[in-house]
Protein backbone atom coordinates (compact mmCIF):
# COMPACT_ATOMS: atom_id res chain seq x y z
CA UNK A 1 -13.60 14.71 3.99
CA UNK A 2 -12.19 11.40 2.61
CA UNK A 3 -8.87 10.72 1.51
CA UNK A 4 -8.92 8.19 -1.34
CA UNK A 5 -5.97 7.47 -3.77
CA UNK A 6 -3.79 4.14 -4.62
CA UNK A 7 0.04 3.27 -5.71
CA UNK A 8 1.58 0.95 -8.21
CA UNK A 9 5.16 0.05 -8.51
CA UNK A 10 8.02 -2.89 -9.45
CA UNK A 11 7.72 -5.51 -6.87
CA UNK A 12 10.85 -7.84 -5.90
CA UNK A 13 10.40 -11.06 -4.16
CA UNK A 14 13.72 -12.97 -3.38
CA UNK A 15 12.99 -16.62 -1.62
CA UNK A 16 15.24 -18.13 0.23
CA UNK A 17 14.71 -22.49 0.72
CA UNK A 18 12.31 -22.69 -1.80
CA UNK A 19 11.99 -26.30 -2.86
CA UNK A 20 11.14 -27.13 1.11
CA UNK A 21 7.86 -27.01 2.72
CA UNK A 22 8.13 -23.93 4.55
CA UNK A 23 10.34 -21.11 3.20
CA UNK A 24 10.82 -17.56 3.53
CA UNK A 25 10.74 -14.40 1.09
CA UNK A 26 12.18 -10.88 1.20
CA UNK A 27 9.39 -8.95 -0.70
CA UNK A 28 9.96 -5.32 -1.84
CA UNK A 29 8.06 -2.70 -3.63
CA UNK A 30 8.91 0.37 -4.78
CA UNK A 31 6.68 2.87 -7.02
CA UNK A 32 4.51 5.77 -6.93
CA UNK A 33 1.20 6.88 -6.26
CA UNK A 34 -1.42 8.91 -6.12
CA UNK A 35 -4.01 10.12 -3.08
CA UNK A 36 -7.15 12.58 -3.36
CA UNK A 37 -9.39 14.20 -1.10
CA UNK A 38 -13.27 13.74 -1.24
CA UNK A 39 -15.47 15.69 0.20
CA UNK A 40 -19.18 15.02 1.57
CA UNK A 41 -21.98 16.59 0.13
CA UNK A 42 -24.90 16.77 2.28
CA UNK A 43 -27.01 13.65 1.09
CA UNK A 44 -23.68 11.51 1.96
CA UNK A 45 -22.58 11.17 -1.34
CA UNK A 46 -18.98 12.66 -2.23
CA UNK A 47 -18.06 15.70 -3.98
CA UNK A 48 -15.38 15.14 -6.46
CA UNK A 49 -15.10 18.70 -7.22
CA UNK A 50 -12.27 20.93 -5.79
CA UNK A 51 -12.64 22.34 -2.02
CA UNK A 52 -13.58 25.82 -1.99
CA UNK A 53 -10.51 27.04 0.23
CA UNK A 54 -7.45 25.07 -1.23
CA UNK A 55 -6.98 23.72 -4.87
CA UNK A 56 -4.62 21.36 -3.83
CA UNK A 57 -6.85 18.30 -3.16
CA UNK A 58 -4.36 16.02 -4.61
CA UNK A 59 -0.53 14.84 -4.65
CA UNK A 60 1.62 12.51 -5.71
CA UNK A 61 4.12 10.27 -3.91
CA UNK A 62 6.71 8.18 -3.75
CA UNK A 63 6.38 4.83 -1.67
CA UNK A 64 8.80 1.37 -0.79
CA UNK A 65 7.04 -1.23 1.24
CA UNK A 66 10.00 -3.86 2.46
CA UNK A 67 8.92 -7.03 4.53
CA UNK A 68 9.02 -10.21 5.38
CA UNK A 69 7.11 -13.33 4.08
CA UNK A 70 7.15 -17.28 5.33
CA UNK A 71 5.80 -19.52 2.71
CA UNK A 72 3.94 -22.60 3.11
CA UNK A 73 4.51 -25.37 0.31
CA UNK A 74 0.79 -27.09 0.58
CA UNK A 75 1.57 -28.27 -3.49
CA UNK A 76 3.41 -27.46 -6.61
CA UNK A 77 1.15 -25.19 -7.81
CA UNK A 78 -0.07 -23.65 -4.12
CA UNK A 79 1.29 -21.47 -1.52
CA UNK A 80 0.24 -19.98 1.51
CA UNK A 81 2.03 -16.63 2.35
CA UNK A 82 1.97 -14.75 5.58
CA UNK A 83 3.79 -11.88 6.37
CA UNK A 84 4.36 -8.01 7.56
CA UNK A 85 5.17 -4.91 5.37
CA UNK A 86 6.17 -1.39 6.42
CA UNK A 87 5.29 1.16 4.21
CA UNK A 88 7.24 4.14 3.77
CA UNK A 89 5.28 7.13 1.65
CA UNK A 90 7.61 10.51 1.69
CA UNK A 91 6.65 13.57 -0.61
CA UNK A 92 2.63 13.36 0.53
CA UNK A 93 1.53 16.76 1.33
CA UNK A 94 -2.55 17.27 1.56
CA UNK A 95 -4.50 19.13 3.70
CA UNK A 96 -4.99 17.89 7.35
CA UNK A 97 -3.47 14.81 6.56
CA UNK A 98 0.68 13.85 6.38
CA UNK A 99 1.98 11.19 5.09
CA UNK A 100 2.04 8.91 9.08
CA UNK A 101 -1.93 8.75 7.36
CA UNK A 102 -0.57 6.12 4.74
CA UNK A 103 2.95 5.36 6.53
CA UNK A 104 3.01 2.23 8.87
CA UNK A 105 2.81 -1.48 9.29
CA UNK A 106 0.32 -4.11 7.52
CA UNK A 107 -0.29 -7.68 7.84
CA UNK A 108 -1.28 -10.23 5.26
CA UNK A 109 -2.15 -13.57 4.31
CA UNK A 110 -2.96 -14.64 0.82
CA UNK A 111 -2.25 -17.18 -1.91
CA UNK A 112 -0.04 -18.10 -4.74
């Protein structure tokens, strides 16, 4: 079995020293989303049919993912974010999994 899904939500990003070279942000999302379970048919591909024993091979949740960013100013028009998120998912009931599957810490790097 697989457990597939994604979330979407409003996403707050207050910056604190923002006009200097290196500054920090306070990013925040809160939403919603979905997960699903998939399971494997014999020739490896996945089933996306319901499991035989339980018809709940879905669920929605709820999710807020708080962290921390520090910004690096490299031009106007170019930033270099690092940072670490905690993501909280409550309401996530599937089978075999709970929601400590989706819960817990990430780390990034990216651009803006």
């Amino acid at each position: 079995m697989l457990l597939f899904g994604g979330y979407a939500g409003l996403h707050l990003e207050p910056i604190l020293y923002g006009n200097r070279s290196i500054s920090v942000s306070f990013p925040l999302l809160v939403g919603g989303g979905r997960s699903f379970i998939l399971e494997k048919k014999e020739n490896g591909d996945f089933d996306e049919t319901p499991l035989e024993n339980d018809t709940e091979d879905y669920d929605s949740f709820f999710v807020a993912e708080p962290g921390i960013n520090v910004l690096y100013n490299v031009s106007r028009y170019l930033q270099i974010e690092t940072g670490i998120r905690y993501r909280f998912a409550e309401s996530f009931r599937l089978p075999d999994y709970g929601k400590d599957n989706i819960s817990g810490f990430s780390v990034g790097i990216g651009l803006k």
